[in-house]
C-alpha atoms as a PDB file:
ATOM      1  CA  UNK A   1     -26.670   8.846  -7.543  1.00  0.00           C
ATOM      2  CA  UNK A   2     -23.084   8.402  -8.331  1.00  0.00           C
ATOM      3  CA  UNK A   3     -21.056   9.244 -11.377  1.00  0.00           C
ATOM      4  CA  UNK A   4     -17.897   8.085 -12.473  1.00  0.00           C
ATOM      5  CA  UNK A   5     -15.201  10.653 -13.010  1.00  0.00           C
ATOM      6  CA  UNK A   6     -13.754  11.286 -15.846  1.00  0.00           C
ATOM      7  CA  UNK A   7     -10.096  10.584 -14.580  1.00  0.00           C
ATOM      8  CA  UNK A   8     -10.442   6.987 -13.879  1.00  0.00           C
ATOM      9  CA  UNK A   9      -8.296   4.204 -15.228  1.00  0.00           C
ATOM     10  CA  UNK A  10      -6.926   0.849 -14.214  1.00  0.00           C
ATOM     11  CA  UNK A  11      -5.616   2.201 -11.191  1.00  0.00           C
ATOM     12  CA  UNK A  12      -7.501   4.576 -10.293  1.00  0.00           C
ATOM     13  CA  UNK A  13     -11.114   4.868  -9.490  1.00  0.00           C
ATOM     14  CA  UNK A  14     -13.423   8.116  -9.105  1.00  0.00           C
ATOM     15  CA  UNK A  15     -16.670   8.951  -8.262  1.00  0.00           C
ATOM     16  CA  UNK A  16     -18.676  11.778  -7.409  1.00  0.00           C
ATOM     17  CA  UNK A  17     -22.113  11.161  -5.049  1.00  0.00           C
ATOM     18  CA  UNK A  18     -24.759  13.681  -6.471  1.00  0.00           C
ATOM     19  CA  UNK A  19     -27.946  13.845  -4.153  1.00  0.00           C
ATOM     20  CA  UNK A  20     -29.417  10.868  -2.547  1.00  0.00           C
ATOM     21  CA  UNK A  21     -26.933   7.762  -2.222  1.00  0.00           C
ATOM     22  CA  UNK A  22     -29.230   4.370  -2.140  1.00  0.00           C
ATOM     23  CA  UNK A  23     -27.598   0.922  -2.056  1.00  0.00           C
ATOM     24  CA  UNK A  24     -28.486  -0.217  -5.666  1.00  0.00           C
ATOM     25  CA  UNK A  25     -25.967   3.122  -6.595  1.00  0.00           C
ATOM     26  CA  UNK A  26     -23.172   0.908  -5.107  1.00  0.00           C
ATOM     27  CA  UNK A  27     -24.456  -2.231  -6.703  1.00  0.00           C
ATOM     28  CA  UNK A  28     -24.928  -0.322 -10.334  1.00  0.00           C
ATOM     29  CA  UNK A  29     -21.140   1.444 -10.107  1.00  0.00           C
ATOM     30  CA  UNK A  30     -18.645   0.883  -7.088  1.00  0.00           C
ATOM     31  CA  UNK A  31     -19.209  -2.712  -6.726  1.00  0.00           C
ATOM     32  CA  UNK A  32     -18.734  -4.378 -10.519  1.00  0.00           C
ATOM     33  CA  UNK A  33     -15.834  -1.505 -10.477  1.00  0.00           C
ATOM     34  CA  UNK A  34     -13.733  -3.241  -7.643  1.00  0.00           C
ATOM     35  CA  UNK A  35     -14.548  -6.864  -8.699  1.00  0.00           C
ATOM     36  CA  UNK A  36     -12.795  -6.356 -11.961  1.00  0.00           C
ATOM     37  CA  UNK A  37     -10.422  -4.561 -10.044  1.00  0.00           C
ATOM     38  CA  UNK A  38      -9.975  -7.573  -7.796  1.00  0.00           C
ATOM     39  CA  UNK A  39      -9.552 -10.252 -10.604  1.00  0.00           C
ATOM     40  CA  UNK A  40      -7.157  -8.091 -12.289  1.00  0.00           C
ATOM     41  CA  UNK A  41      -5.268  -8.320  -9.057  1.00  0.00           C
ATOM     42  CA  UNK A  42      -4.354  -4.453  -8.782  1.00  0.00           C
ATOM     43  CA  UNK A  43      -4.303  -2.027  -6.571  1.00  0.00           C
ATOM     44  CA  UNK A  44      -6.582   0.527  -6.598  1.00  0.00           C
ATOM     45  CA  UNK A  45      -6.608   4.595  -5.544  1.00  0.00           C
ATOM     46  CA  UNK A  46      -9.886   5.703  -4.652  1.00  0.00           C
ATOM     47  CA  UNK A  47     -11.026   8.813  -5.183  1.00  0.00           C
ATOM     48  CA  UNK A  48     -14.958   9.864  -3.128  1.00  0.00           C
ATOM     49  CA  UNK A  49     -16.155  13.033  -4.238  1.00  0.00           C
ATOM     50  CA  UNK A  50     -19.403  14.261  -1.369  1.00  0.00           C
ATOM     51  CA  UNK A  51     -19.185  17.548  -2.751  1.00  0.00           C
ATOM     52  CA  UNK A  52     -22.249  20.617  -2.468  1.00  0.00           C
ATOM     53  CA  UNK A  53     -24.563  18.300  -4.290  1.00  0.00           C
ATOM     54  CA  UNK A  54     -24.212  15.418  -2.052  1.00  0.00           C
ATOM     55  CA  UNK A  55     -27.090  14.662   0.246  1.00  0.00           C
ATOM     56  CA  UNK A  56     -26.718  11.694   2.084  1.00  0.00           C
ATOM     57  CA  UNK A  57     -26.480   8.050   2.462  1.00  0.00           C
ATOM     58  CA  UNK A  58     -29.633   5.808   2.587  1.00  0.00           C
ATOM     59  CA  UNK A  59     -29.483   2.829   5.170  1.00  0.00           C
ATOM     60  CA  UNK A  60     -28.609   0.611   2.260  1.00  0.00           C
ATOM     61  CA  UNK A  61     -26.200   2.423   1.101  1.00  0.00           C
ATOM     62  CA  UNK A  62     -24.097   2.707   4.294  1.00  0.00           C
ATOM     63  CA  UNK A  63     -24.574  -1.359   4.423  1.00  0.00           C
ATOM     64  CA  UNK A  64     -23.203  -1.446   1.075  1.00  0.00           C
ATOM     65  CA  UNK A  65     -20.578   0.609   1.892  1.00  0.00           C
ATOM     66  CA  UNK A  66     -19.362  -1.590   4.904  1.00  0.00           C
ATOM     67  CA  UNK A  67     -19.650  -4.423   2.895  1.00  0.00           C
ATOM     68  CA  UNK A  68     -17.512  -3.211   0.066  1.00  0.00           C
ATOM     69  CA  UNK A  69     -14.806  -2.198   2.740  1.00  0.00           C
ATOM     70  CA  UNK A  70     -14.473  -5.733   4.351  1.00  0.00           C
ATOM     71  CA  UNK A  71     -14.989  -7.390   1.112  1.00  0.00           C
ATOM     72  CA  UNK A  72     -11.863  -5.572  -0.863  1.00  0.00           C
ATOM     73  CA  UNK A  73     -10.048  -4.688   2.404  1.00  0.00           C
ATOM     74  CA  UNK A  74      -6.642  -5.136   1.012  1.00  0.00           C
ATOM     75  CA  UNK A  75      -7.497  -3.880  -2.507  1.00  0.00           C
ATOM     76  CA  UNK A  76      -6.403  -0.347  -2.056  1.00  0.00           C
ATOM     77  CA  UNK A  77      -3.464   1.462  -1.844  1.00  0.00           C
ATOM     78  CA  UNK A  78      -4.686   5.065  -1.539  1.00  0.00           C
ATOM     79  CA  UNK A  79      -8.144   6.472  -0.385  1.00  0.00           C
ATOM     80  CA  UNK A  80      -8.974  10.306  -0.945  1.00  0.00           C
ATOM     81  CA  UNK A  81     -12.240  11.512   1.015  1.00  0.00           C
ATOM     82  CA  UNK A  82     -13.386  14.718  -0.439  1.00  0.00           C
ATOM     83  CA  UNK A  83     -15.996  16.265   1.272  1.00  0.00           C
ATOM     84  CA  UNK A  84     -16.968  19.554   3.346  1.00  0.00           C
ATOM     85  CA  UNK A  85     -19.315  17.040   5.706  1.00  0.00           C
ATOM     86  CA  UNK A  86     -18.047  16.963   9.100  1.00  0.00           C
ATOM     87  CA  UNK A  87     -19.690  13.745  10.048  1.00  0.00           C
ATOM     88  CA  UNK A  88     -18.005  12.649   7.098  1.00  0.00           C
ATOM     89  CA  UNK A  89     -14.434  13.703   7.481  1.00  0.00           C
ATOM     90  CA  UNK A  90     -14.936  12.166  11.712  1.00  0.00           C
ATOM     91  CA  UNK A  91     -15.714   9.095  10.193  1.00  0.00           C
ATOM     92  CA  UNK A  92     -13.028   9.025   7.924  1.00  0.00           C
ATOM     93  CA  UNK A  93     -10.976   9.745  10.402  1.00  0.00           C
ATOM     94  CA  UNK A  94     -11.640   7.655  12.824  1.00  0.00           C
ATOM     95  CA  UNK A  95     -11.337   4.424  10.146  1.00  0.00           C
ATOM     96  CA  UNK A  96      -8.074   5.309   8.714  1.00  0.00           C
ATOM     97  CA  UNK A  97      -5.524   4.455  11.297  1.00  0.00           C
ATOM     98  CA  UNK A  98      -7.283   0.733  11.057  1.00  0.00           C
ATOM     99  CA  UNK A  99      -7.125   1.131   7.502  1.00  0.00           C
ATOM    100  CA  UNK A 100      -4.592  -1.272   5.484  1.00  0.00           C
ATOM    101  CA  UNK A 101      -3.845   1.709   3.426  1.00  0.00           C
ATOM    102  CA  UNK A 102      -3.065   5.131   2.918  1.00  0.00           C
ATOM    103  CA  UNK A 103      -6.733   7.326   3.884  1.00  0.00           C
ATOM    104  CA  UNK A 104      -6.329  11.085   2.987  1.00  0.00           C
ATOM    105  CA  UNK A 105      -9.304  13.540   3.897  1.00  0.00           C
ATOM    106  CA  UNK A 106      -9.506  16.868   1.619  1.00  0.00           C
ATOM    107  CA  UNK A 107     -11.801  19.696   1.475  1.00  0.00           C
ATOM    108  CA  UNK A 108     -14.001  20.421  -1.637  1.00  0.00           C
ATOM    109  CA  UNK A 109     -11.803  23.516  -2.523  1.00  0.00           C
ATOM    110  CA  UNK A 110      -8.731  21.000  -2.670  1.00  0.00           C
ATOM    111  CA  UNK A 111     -10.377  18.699  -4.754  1.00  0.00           C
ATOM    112  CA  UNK A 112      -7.544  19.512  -7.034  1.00  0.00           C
ATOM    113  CA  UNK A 113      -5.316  18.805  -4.611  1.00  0.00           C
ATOM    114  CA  UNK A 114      -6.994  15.437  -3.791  1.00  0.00           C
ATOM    115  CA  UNK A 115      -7.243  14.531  -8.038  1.00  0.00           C
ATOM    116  CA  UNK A 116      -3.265  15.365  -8.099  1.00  0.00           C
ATOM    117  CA  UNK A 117      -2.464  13.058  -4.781  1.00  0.00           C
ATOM    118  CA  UNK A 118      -4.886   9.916  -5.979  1.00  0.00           C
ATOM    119  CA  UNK A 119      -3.455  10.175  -9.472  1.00  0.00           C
ATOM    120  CA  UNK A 120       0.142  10.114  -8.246  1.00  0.00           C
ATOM    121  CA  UNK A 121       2.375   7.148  -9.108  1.00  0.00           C
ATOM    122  CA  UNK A 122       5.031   8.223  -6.508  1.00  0.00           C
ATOM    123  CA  UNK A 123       5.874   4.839  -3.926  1.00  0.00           C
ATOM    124  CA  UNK A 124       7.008   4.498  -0.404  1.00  0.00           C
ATOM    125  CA  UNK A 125       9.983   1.957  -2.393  1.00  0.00           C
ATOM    126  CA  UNK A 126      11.118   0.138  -5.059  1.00  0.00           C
ATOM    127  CA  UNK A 127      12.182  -3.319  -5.783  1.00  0.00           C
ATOM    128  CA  UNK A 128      13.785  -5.347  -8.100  1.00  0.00           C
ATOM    129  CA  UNK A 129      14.243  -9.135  -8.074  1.00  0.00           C
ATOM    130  CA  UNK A 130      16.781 -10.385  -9.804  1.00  0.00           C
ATOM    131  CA  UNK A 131      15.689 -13.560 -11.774  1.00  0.00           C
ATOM    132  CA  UNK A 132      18.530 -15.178 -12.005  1.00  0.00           C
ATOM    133  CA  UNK A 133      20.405 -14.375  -8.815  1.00  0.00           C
ATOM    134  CA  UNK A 134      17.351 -14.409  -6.833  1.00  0.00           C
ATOM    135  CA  UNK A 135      18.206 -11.449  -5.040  1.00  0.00           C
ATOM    136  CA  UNK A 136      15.973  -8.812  -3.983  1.00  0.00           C
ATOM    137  CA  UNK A 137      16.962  -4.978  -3.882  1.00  0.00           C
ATOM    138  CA  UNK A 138      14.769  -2.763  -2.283  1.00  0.00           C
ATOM    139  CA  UNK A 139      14.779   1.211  -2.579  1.00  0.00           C
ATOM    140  CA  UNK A 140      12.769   2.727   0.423  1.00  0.00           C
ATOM    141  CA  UNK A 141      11.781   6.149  -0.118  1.00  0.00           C
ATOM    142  CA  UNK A 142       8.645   6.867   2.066  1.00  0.00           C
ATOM    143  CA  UNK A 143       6.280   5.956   4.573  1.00  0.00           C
ATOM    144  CA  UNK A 144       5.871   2.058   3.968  1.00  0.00           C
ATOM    145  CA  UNK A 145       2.080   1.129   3.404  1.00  0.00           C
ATOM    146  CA  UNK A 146       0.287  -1.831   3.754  1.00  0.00           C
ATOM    147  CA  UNK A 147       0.391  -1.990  -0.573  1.00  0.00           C
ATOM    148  CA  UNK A 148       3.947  -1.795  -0.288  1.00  0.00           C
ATOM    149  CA  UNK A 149       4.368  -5.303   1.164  1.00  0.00           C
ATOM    150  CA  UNK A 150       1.710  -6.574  -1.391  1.00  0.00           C
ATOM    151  CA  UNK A 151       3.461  -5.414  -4.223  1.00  0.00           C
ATOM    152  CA  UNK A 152       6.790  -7.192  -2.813  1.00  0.00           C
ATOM    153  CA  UNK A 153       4.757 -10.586  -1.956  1.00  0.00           C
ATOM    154  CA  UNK A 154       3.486 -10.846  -5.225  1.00  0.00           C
ATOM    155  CA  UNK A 155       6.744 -11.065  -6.693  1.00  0.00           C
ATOM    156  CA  UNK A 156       8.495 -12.836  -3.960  1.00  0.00           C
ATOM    157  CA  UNK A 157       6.272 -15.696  -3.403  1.00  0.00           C
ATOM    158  CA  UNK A 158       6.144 -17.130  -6.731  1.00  0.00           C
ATOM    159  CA  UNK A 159       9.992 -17.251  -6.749  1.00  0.00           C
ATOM    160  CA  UNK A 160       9.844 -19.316  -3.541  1.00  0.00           C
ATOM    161  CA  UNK A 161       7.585 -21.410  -4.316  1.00  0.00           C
ATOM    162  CA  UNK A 162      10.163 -22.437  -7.583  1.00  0.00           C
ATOM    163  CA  UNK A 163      13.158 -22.016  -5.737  1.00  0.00           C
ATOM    164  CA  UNK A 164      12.397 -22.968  -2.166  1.00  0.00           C
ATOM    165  CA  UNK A 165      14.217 -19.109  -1.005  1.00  0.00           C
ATOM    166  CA  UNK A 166      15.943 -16.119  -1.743  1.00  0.00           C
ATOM    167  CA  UNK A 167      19.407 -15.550  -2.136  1.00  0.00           C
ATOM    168  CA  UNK A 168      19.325 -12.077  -0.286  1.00  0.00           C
ATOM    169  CA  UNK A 169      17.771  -9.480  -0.222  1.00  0.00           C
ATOM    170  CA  UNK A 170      19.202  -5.963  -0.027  1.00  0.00           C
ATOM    171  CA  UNK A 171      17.537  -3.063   1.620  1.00  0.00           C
ATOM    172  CA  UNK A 172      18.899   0.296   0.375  1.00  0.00           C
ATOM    173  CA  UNK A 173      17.890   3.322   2.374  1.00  0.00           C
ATOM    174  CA  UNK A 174      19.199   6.530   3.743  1.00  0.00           C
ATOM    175  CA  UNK A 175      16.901   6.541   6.820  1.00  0.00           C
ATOM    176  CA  UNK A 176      13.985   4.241   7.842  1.00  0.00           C
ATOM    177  CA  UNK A 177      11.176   6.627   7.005  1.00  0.00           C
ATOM    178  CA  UNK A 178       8.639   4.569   9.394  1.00  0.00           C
ATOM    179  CA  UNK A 179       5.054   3.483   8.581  1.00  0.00           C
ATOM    180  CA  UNK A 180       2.524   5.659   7.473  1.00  0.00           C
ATOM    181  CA  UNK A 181      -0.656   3.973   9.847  1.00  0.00           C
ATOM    182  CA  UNK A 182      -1.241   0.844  12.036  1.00  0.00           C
ATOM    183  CA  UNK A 183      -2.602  -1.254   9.050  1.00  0.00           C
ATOM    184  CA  UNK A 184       1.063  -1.005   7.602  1.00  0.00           C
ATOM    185  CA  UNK A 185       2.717  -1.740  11.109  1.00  0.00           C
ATOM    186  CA  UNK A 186       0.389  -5.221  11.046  1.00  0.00           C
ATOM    187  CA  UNK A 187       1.118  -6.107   6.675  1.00  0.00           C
ATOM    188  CA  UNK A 188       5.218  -5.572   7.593  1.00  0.00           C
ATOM    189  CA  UNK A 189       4.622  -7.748  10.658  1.00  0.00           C
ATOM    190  CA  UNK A 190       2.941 -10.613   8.700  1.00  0.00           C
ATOM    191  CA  UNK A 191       5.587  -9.932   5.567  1.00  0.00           C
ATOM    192  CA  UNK A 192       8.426 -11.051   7.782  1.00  0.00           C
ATOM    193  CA  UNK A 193       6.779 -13.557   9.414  1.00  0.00           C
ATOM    194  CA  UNK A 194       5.541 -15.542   6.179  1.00  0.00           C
ATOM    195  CA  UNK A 195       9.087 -15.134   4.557  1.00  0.00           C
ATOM    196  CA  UNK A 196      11.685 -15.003   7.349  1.00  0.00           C
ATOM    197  CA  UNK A 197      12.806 -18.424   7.150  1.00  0.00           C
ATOM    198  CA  UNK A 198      12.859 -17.831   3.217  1.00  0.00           C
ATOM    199  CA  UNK A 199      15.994 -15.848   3.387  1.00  0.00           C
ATOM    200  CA  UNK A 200      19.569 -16.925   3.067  1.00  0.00           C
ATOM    201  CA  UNK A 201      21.153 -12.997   3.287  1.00  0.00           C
ATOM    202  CA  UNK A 202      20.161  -9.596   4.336  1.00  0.00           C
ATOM    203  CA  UNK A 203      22.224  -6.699   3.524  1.00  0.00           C
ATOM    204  CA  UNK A 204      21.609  -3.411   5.310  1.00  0.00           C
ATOM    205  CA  UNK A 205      22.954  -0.621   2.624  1.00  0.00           C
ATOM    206  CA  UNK A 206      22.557   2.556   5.371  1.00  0.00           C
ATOM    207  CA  UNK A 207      23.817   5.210   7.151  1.00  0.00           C
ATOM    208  CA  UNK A 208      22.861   7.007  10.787  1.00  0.00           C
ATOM    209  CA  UNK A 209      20.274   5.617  12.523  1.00  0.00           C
ATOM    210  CA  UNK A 210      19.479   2.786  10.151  1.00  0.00           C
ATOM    211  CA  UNK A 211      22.088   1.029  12.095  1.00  0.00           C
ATOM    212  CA  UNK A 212      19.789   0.820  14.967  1.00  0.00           C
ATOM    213  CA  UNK A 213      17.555  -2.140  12.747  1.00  0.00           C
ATOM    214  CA  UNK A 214      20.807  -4.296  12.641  1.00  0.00           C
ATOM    215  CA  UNK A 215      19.642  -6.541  15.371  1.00  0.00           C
ATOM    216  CA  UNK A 216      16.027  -6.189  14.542  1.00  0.00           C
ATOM    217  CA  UNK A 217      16.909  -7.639  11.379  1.00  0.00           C
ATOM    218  CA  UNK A 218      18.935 -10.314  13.027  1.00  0.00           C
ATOM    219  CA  UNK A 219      16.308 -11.342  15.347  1.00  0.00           C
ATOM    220  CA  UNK A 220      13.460 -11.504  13.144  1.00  0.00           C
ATOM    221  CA  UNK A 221      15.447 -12.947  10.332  1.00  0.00           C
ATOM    222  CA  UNK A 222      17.063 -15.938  12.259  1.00  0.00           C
ATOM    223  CA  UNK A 223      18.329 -18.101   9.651  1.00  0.00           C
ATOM    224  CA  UNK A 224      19.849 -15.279   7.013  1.00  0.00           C
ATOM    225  CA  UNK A 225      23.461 -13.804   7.321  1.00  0.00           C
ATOM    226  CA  UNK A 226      22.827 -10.280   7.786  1.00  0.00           C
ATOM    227  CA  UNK A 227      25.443  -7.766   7.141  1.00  0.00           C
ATOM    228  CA  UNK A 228      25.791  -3.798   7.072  1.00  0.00           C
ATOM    229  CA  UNK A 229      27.231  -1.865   4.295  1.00  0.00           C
ATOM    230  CA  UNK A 230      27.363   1.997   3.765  1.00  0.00           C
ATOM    231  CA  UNK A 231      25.037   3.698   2.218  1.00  0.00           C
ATOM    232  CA  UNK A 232      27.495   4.652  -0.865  1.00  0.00           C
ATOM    233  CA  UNK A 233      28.597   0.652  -1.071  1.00  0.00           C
ATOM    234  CA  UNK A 234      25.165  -0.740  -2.892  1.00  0.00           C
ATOM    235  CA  UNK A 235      28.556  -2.535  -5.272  1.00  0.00           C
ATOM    236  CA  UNK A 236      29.899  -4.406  -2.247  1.00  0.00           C
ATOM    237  CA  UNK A 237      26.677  -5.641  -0.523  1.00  0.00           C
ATOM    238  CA  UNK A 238      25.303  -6.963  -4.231  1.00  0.00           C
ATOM    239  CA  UNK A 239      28.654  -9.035  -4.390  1.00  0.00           C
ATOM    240  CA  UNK A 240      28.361  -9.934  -1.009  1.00  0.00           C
ATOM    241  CA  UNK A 241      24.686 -11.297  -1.489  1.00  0.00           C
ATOM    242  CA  UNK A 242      25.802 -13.250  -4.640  1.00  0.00           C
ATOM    243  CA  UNK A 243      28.250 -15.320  -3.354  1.00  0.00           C
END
């Protein structure tokens, strides 16, 4: 059976598996969860509990569970695996590099741990887009993830679609902090690709080894200006971009 945990909200969804899993479990709970979920158009943390009174997985139920996976592939921004199973944790393993998201595996005597990382609002970056300018600034703080570039095209897209492109858009970052798994290598690939030709400036507010993107940034976007400014100089590159 599964049960819904008590912490779950729009964001976040829990569950705990208690004995036998079957596939009309998933049906009953996970499944009606992530299709609200889906229409809402949010992303979701997802919490799996397979703690000591877990049992197993019927045939169905590991169906179901593929299903569900392909079905709301982009839908998640974390995953949290808790579970002393070591088929379990290889499996969940082996998936998460593939994974469009970030996949965390905990034991049951973190669970605490895993509640406190799922329920987290912290983000690889924020952004800002300037409705009148049309100017995007974006704060990276972490490990991008595959949600990160969601988050961004959701706002971005409807702005080009009215406007035809951005004026600029401003990245604002200390150091590049990287990716955090393949799936987020392949969403920052597509980002660029679908929006390159969409941008009249790029501003590069960095120091160190953030200067080694400079001409990444002018290869991939071919048709913006692209200009550096120091990291202390966010003033400058926002007049820059506006004119």
């Amino acid at each position: 059976m599964l049960e819904k945990l008590s912490f779950s909200n729009d964001h976040v969804i829990a569950f705990e598996a208690k004995g036998e899993v079957s596939q009309e479990d998933y049906q009953k709970h996970i499944v009606p969860t992530m299709q609200e979920a889906k229409q809402s158009n949010t992303k979701i943390n997802f919490l799996f509990y397979l703690g000591p009174d877990f049992e197993g997985f019927t045939a169905g139920a590991a169906w179901e569970d593929i299903k569900l996976g392909m079905q709301h592939f982009y839908a998640f921004d974390k995953i949290a695996v808790v579970s002393d199973k070591n088929y379990i944790r290889t499996m969940t393993g082996m998936f998460a590099p593939l994974m469009p998201c970030t996949v965390e595996t905990f034991r049951n005597d973190h669970f605490d741990q895993a509640k406190a990382w799922i329920t987290s609002d912290q983000t690889a970056l924020t952004h800002e887009l300037d409705q009148v300018s049309g100017i995007l600034t974006i704060d990276i703080t972490a490990p991008l993830s595959a949600g990160t570039f969601s988050s961004i095209t959701r706002v971005v897209d409807p702005w080009i679609e009215q406007h035809g492109q951005l004026q600029a858009i401003i990245i604002h970052t200390i150091t590049f902090p990287g990716w955090e798994n393949l799936g987020s290598v392949f969403s920052h690939i597509e980002f660029v690709k679908n929006h390159h030709q969409h941008v009249a400036k790029v501003a590069l507010v960095a120091d160190g080894t953030m200067l080694e993107l400079m001409p990444t940034l002018g290869k991939h976007f071919v048709k913006a200006q692209v200009k550096h400014f120091a990291y202390d100089d966010l003033a400058s590159a926002k007049q820059w971009a506006a004119q």
